[in-house]
N, C-alpha and C. Protein backbone atom coordinates (compact mmCIF):
# COMPACT_ATOMS: atom_id res chain seq x y z
N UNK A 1 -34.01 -14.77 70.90
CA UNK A 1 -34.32 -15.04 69.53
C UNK A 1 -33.01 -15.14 68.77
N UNK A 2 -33.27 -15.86 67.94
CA UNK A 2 -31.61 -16.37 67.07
C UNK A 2 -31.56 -15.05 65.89
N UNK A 3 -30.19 -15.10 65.68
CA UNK A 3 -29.96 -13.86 65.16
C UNK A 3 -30.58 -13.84 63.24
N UNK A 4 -30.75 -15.20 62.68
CA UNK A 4 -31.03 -15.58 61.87
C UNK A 4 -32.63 -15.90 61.70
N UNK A 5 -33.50 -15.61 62.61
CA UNK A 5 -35.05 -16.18 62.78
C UNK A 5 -35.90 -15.06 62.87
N UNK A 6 -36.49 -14.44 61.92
CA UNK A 6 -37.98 -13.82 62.05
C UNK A 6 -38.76 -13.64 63.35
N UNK A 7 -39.63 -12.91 63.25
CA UNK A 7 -40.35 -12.36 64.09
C UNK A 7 -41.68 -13.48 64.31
N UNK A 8 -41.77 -13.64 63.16
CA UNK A 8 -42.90 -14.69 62.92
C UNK A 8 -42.20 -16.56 62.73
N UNK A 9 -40.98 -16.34 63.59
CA UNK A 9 -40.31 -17.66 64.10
C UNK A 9 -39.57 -18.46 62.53
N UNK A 10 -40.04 -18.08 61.36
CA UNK A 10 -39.23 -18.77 60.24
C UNK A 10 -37.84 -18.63 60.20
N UNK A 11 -36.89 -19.60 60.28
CA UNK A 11 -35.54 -19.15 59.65
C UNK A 11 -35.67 -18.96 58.64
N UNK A 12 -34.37 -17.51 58.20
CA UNK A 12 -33.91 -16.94 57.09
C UNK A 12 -32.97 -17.57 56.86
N UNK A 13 -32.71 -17.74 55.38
CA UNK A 13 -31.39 -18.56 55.31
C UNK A 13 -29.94 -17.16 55.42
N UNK A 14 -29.18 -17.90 56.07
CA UNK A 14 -27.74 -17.02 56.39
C UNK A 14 -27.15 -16.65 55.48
N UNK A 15 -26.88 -15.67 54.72
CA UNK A 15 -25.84 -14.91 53.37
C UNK A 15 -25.01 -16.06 53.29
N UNK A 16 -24.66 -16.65 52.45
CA UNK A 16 -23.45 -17.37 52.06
C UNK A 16 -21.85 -16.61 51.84
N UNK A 17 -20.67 -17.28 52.03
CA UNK A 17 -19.85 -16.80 51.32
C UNK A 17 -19.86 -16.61 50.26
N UNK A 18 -20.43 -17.65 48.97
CA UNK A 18 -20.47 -17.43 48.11
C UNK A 18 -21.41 -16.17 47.59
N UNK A 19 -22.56 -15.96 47.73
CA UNK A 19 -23.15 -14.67 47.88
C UNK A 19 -22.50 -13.62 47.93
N UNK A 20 -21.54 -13.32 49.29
CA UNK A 20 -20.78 -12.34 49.25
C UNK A 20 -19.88 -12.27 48.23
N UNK A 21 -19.35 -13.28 48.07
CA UNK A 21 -18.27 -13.06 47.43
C UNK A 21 -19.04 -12.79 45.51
N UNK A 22 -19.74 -13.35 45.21
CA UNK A 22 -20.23 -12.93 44.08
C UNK A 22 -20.82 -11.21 44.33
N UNK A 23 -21.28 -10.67 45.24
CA UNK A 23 -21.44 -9.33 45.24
C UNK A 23 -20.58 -8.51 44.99
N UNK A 24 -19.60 -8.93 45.97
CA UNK A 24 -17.73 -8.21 45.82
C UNK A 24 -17.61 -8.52 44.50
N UNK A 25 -17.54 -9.48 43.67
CA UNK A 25 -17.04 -9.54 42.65
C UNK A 25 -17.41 -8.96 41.44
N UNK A 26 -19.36 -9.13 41.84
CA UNK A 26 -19.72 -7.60 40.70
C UNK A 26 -19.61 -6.48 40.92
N UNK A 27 -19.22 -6.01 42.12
CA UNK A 27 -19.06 -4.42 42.65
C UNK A 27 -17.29 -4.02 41.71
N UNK A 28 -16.29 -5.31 41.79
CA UNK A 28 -15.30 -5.12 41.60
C UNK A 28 -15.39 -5.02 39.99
N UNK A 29 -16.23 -5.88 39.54
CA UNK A 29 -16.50 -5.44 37.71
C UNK A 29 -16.92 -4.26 37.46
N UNK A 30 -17.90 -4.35 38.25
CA UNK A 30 -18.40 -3.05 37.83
C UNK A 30 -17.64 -1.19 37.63
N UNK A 31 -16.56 -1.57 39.05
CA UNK A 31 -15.89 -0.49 38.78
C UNK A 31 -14.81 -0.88 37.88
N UNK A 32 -14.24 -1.57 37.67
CA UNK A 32 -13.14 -1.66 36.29
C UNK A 32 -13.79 -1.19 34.83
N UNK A 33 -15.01 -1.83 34.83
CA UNK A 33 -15.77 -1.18 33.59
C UNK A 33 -16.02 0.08 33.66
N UNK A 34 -16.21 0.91 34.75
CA UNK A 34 -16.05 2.27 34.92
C UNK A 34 -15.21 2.91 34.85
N UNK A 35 -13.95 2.21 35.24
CA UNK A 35 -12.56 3.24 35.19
C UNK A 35 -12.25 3.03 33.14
N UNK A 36 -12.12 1.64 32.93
CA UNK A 36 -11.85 1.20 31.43
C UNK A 36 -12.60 2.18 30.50
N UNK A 37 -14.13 2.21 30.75
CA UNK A 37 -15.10 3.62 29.71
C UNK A 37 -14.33 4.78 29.84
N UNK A 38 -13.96 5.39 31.14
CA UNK A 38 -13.13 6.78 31.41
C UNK A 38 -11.86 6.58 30.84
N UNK A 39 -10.86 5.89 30.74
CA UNK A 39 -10.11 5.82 29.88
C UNK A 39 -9.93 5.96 28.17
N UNK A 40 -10.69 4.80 27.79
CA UNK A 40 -11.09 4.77 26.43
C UNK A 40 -11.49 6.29 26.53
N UNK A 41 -12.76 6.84 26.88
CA UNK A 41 -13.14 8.15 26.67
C UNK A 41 -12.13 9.17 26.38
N UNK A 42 -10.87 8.89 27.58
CA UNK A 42 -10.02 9.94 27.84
C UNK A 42 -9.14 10.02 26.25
N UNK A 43 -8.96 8.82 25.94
CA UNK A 43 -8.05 8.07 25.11
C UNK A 43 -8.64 8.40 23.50
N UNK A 44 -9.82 8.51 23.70
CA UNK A 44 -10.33 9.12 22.05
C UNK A 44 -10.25 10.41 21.99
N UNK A 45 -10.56 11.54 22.79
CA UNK A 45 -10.72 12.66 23.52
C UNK A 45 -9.40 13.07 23.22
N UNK A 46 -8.13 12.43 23.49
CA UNK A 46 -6.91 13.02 23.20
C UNK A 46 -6.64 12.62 21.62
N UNK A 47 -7.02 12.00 21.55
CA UNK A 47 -6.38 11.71 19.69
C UNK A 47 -7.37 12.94 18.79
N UNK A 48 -8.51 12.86 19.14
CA UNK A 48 -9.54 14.09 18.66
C UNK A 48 -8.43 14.82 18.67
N UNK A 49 -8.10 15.46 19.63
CA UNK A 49 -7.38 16.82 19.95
C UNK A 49 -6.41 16.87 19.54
N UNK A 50 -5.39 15.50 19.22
CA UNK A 50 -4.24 15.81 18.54
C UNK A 50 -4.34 15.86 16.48
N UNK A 51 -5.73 15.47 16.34
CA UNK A 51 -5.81 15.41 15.19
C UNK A 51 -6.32 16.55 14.65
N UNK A 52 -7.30 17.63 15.45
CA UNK A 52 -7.40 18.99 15.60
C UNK A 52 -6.36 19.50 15.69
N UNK A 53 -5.25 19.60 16.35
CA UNK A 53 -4.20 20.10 16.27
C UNK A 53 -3.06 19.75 14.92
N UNK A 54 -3.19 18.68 14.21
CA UNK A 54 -2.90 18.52 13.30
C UNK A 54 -3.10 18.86 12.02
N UNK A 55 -4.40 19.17 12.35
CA UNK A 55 -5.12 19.97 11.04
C UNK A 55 -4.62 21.26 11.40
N UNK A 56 -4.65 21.89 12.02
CA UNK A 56 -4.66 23.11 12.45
C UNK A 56 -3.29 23.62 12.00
N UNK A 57 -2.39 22.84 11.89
CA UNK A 57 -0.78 23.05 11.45
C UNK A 57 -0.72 22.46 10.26
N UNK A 58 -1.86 22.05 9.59
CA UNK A 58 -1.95 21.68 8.28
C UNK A 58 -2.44 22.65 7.29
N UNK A 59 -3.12 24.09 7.91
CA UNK A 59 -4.00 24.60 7.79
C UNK A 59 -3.20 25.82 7.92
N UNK A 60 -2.42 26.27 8.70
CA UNK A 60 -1.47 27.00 9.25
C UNK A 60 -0.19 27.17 7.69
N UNK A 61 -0.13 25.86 7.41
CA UNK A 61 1.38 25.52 6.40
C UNK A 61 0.69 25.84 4.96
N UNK A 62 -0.72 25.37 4.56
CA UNK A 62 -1.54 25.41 3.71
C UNK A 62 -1.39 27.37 3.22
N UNK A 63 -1.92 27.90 4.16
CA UNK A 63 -1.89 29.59 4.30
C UNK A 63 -0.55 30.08 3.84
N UNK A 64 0.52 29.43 4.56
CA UNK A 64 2.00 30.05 4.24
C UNK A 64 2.28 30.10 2.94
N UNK A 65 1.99 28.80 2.73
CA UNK A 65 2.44 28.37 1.34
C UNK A 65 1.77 29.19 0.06
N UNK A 66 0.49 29.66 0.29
CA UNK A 66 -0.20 30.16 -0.38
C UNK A 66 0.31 31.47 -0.72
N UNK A 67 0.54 32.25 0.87
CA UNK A 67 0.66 33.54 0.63
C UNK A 67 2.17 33.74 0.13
N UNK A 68 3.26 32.89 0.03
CA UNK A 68 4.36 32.72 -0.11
C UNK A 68 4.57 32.68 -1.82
N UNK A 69 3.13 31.94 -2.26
CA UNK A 69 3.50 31.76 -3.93
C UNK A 69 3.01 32.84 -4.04
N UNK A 70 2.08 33.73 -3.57
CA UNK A 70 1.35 34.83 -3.98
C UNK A 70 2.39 36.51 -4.13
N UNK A 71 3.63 35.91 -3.32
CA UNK A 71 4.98 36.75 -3.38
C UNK A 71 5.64 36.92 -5.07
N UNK A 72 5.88 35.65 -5.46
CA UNK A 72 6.37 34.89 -6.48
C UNK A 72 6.18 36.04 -7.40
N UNK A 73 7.23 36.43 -8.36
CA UNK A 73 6.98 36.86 -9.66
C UNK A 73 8.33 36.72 -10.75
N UNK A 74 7.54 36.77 -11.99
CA UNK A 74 8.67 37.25 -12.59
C UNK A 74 9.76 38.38 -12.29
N UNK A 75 10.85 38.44 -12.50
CA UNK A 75 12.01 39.19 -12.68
C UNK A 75 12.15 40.28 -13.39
N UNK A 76 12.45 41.61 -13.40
CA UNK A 76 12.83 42.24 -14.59
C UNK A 76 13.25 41.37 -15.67
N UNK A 77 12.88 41.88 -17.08
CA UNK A 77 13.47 41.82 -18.35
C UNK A 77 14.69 41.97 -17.99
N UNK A 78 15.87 40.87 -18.41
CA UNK A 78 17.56 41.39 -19.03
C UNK A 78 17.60 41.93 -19.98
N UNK A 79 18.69 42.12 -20.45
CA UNK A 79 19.07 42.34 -21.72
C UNK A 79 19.11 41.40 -22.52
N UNK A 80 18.84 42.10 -24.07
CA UNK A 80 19.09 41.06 -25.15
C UNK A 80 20.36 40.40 -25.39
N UNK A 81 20.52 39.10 -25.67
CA UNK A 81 21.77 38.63 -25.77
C UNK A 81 22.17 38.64 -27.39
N UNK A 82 23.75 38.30 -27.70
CA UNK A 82 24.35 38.51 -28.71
C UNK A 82 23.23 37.24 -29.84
N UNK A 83 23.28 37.38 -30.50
CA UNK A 83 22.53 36.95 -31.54
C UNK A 83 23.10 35.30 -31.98
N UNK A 84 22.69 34.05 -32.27
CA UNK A 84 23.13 32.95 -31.91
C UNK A 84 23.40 32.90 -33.39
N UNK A 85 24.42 31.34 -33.63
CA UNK A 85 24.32 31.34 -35.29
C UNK A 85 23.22 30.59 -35.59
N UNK A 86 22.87 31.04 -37.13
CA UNK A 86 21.70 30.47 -37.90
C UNK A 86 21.30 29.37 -37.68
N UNK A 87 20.26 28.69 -37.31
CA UNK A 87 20.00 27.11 -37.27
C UNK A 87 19.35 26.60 -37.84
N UNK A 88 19.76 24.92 -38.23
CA UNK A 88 19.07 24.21 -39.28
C UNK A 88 18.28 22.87 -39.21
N UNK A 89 17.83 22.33 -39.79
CA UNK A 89 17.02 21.40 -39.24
C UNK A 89 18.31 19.89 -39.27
N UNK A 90 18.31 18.99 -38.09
CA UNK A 90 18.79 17.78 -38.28
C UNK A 90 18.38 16.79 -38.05
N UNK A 91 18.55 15.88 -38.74
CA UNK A 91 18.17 14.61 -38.58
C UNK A 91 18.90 13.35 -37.91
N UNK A 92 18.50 12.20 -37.89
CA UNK A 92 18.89 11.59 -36.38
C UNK A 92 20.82 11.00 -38.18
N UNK A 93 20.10 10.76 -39.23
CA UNK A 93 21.34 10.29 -39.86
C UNK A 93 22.50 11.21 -39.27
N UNK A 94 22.19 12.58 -38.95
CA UNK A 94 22.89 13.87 -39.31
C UNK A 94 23.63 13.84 -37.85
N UNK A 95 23.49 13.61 -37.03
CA UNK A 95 23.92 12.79 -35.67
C UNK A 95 24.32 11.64 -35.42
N UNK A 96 24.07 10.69 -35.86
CA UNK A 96 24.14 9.27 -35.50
C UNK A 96 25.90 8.90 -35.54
N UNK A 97 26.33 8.33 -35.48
CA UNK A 97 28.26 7.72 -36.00
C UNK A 97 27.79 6.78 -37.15
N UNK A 98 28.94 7.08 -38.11
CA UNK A 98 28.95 6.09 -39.26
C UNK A 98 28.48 4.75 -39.18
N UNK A 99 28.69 3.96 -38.04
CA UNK A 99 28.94 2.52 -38.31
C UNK A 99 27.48 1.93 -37.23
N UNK A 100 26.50 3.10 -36.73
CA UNK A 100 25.70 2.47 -36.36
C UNK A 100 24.50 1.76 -37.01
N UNK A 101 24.59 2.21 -38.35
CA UNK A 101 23.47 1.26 -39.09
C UNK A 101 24.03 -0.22 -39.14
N UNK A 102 25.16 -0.44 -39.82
CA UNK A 102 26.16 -2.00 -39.49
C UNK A 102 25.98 -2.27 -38.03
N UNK A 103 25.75 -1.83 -36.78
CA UNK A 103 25.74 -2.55 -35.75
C UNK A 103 24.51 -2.64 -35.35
N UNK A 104 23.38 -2.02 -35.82
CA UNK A 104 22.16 -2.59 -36.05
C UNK A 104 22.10 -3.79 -36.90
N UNK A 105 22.27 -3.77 -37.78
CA UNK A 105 22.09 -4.97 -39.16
C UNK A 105 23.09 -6.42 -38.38
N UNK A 106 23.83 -5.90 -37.56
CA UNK A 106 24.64 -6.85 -36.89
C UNK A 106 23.71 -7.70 -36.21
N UNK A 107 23.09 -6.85 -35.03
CA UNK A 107 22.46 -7.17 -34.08
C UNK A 107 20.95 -8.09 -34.40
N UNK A 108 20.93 -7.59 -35.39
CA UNK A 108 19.58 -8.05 -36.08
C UNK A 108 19.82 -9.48 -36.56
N UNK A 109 20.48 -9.91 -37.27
CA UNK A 109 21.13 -10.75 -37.89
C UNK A 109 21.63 -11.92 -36.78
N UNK A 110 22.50 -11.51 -35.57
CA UNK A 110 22.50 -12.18 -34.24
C UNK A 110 21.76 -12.83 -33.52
N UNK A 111 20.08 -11.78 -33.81
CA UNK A 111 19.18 -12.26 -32.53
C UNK A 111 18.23 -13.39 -33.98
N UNK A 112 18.27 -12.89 -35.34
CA UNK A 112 18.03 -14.40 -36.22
C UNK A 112 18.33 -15.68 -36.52
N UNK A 113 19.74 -15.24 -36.07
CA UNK A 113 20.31 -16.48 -36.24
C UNK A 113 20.81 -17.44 -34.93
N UNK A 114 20.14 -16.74 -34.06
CA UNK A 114 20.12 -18.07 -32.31
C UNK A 114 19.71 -18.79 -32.52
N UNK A 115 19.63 -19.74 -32.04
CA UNK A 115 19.10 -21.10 -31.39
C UNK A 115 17.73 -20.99 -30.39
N UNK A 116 16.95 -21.52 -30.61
CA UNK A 116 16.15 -21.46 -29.48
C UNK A 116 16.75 -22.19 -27.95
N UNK A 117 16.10 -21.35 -26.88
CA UNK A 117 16.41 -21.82 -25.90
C UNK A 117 16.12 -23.04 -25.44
N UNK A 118 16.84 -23.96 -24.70
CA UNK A 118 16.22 -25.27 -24.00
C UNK A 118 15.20 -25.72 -23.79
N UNK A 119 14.43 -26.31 -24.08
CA UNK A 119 12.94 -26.58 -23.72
C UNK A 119 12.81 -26.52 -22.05
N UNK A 120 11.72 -25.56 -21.66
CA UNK A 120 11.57 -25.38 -20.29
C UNK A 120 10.37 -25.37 -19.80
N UNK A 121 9.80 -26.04 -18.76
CA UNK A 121 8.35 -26.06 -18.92
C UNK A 121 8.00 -25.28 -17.23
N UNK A 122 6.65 -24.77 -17.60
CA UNK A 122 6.68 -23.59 -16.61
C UNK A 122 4.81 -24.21 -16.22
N UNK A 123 5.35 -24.50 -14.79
CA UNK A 123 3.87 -24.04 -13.82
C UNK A 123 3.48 -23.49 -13.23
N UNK A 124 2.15 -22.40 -13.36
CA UNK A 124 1.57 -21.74 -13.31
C UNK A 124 0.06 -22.36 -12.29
N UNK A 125 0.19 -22.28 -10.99
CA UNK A 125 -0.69 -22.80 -10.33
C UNK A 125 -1.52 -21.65 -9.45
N UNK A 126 -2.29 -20.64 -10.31
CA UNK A 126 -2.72 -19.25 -9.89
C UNK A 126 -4.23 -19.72 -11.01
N UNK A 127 -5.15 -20.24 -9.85
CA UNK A 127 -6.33 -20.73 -9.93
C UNK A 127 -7.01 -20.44 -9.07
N UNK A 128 -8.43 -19.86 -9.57
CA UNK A 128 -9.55 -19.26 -8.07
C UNK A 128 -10.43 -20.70 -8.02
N UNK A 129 -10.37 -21.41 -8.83
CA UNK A 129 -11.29 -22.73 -8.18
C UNK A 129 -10.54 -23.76 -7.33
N UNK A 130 -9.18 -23.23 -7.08
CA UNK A 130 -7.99 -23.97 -6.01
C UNK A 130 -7.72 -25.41 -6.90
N UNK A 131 -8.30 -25.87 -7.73
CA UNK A 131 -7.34 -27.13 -8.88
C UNK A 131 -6.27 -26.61 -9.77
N UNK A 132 -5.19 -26.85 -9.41
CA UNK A 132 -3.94 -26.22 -9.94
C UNK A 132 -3.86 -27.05 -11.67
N UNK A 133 -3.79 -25.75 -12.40
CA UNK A 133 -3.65 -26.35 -13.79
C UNK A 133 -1.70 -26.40 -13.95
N UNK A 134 -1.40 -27.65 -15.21
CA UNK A 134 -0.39 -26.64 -15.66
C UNK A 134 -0.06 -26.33 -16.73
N UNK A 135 0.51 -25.33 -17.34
CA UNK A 135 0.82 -24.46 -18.74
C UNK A 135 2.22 -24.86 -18.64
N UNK A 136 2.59 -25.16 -20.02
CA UNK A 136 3.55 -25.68 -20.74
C UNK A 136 3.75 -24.75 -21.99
N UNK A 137 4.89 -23.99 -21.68
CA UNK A 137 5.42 -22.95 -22.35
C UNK A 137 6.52 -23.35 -23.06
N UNK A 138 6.35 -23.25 -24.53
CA UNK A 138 7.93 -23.37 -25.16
C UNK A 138 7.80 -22.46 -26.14
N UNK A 139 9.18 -21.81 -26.05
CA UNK A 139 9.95 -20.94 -27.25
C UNK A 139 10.16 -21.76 -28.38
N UNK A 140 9.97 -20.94 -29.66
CA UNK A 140 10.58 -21.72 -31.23
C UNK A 140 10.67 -20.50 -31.51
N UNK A 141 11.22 -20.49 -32.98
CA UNK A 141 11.46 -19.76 -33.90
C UNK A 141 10.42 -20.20 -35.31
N UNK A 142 9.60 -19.64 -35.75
CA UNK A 142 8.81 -19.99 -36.78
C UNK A 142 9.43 -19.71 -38.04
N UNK A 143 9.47 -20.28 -39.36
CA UNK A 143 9.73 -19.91 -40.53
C UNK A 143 10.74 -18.75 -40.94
N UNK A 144 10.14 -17.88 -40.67
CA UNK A 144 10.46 -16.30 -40.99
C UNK A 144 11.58 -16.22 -39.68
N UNK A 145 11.89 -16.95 -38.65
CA UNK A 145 12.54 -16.81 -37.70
C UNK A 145 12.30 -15.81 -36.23
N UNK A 146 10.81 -15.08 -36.33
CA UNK A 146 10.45 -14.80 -35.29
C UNK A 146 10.30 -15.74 -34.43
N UNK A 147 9.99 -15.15 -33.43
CA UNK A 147 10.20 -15.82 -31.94
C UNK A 147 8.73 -16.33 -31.17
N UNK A 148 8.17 -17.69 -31.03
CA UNK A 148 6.92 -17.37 -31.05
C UNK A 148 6.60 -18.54 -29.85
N UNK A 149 5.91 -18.25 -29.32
CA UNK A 149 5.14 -18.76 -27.78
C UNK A 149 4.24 -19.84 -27.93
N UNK A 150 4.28 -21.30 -27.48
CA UNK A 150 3.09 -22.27 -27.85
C UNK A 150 2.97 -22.70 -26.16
N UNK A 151 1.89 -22.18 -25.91
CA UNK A 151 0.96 -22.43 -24.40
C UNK A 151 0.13 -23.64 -24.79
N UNK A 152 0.64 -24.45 -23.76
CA UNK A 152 -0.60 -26.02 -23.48
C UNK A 152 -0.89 -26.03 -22.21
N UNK A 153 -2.18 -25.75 -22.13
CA UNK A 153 -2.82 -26.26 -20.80
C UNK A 153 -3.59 -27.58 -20.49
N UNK A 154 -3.48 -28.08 -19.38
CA UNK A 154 -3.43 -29.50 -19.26
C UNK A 154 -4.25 -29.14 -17.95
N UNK A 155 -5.28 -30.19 -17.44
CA UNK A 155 -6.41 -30.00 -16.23
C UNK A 155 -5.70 -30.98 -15.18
């Protein structure tokens, strides 16, 4: 009788290589996915433990610190010291140097009497509907000579 033929005379078909080799190949998945879970496992398992241990010296330093301020005190009283001279109230005139009101009035007078800067035009393409606008910014000086901002936006 052929080594491949039934009792009841049917041939069986013969295992293929391919067969085998797809068996081997899930036996071989299968254990990599087994060793890979034991790892990972091992691998969370140690960070647990180092983060327990981290607390634990967090917890440890927390205590020190505590019982360390709980040391803490005031000092004996010194002695009284010699008696200071009389004091009076001052004001910023009563401090200031002579000539800083003139270098204010200077300064003031300086930043009135500029020029406006160059005409400069500025785009601004910070849009959530992604169509970039642009704003057209120029400096003047108005009347009174403040300094004043004219924004044009354009689509």
């Amino acid at each position: 009788m052929n080594a491949h033929a039934s009792s009841s005379g049917h041939r069986m078909p013969a295992p293929s290589y391919l067969d085998a080799l797809a068996e081997e190949l899930g036996a071989v998945a299968g254990r990599i996915e087994r060793e890979a879970k034991l790892r990972i496992d091992a691998a969370v398992a140690d960070l647990g433990r180092r983060d327990a241990e981290r607390e634990l010296r967090v917890e440890r330093l927390e205590k020190e610190l505590r019982d360390r301020l709980a040391t803490i005190k005031d000092g004996e009283r010194g002695e009284q010291g010699e008696p200071g001279p009389a004091g009076q109230s001052v004001t910023a005139e009563d401090v200031a140097p002579d000539d800083v009101a003139e270098m204010v009035a200077r300064a003031i007078e300086t930043v009135r009497e500029s020029k406006p800067a160059p005409r400069s035009d500025v785009v601004l393409n910070i849009n959530p509907e992604g169509k970039p606008k642009k704003k057209t910014i120029t400096t003047r000086r108005d009347a009174d000579g403040n300094l004043v901002a004219d924004v044009v936006e354009q689509a």
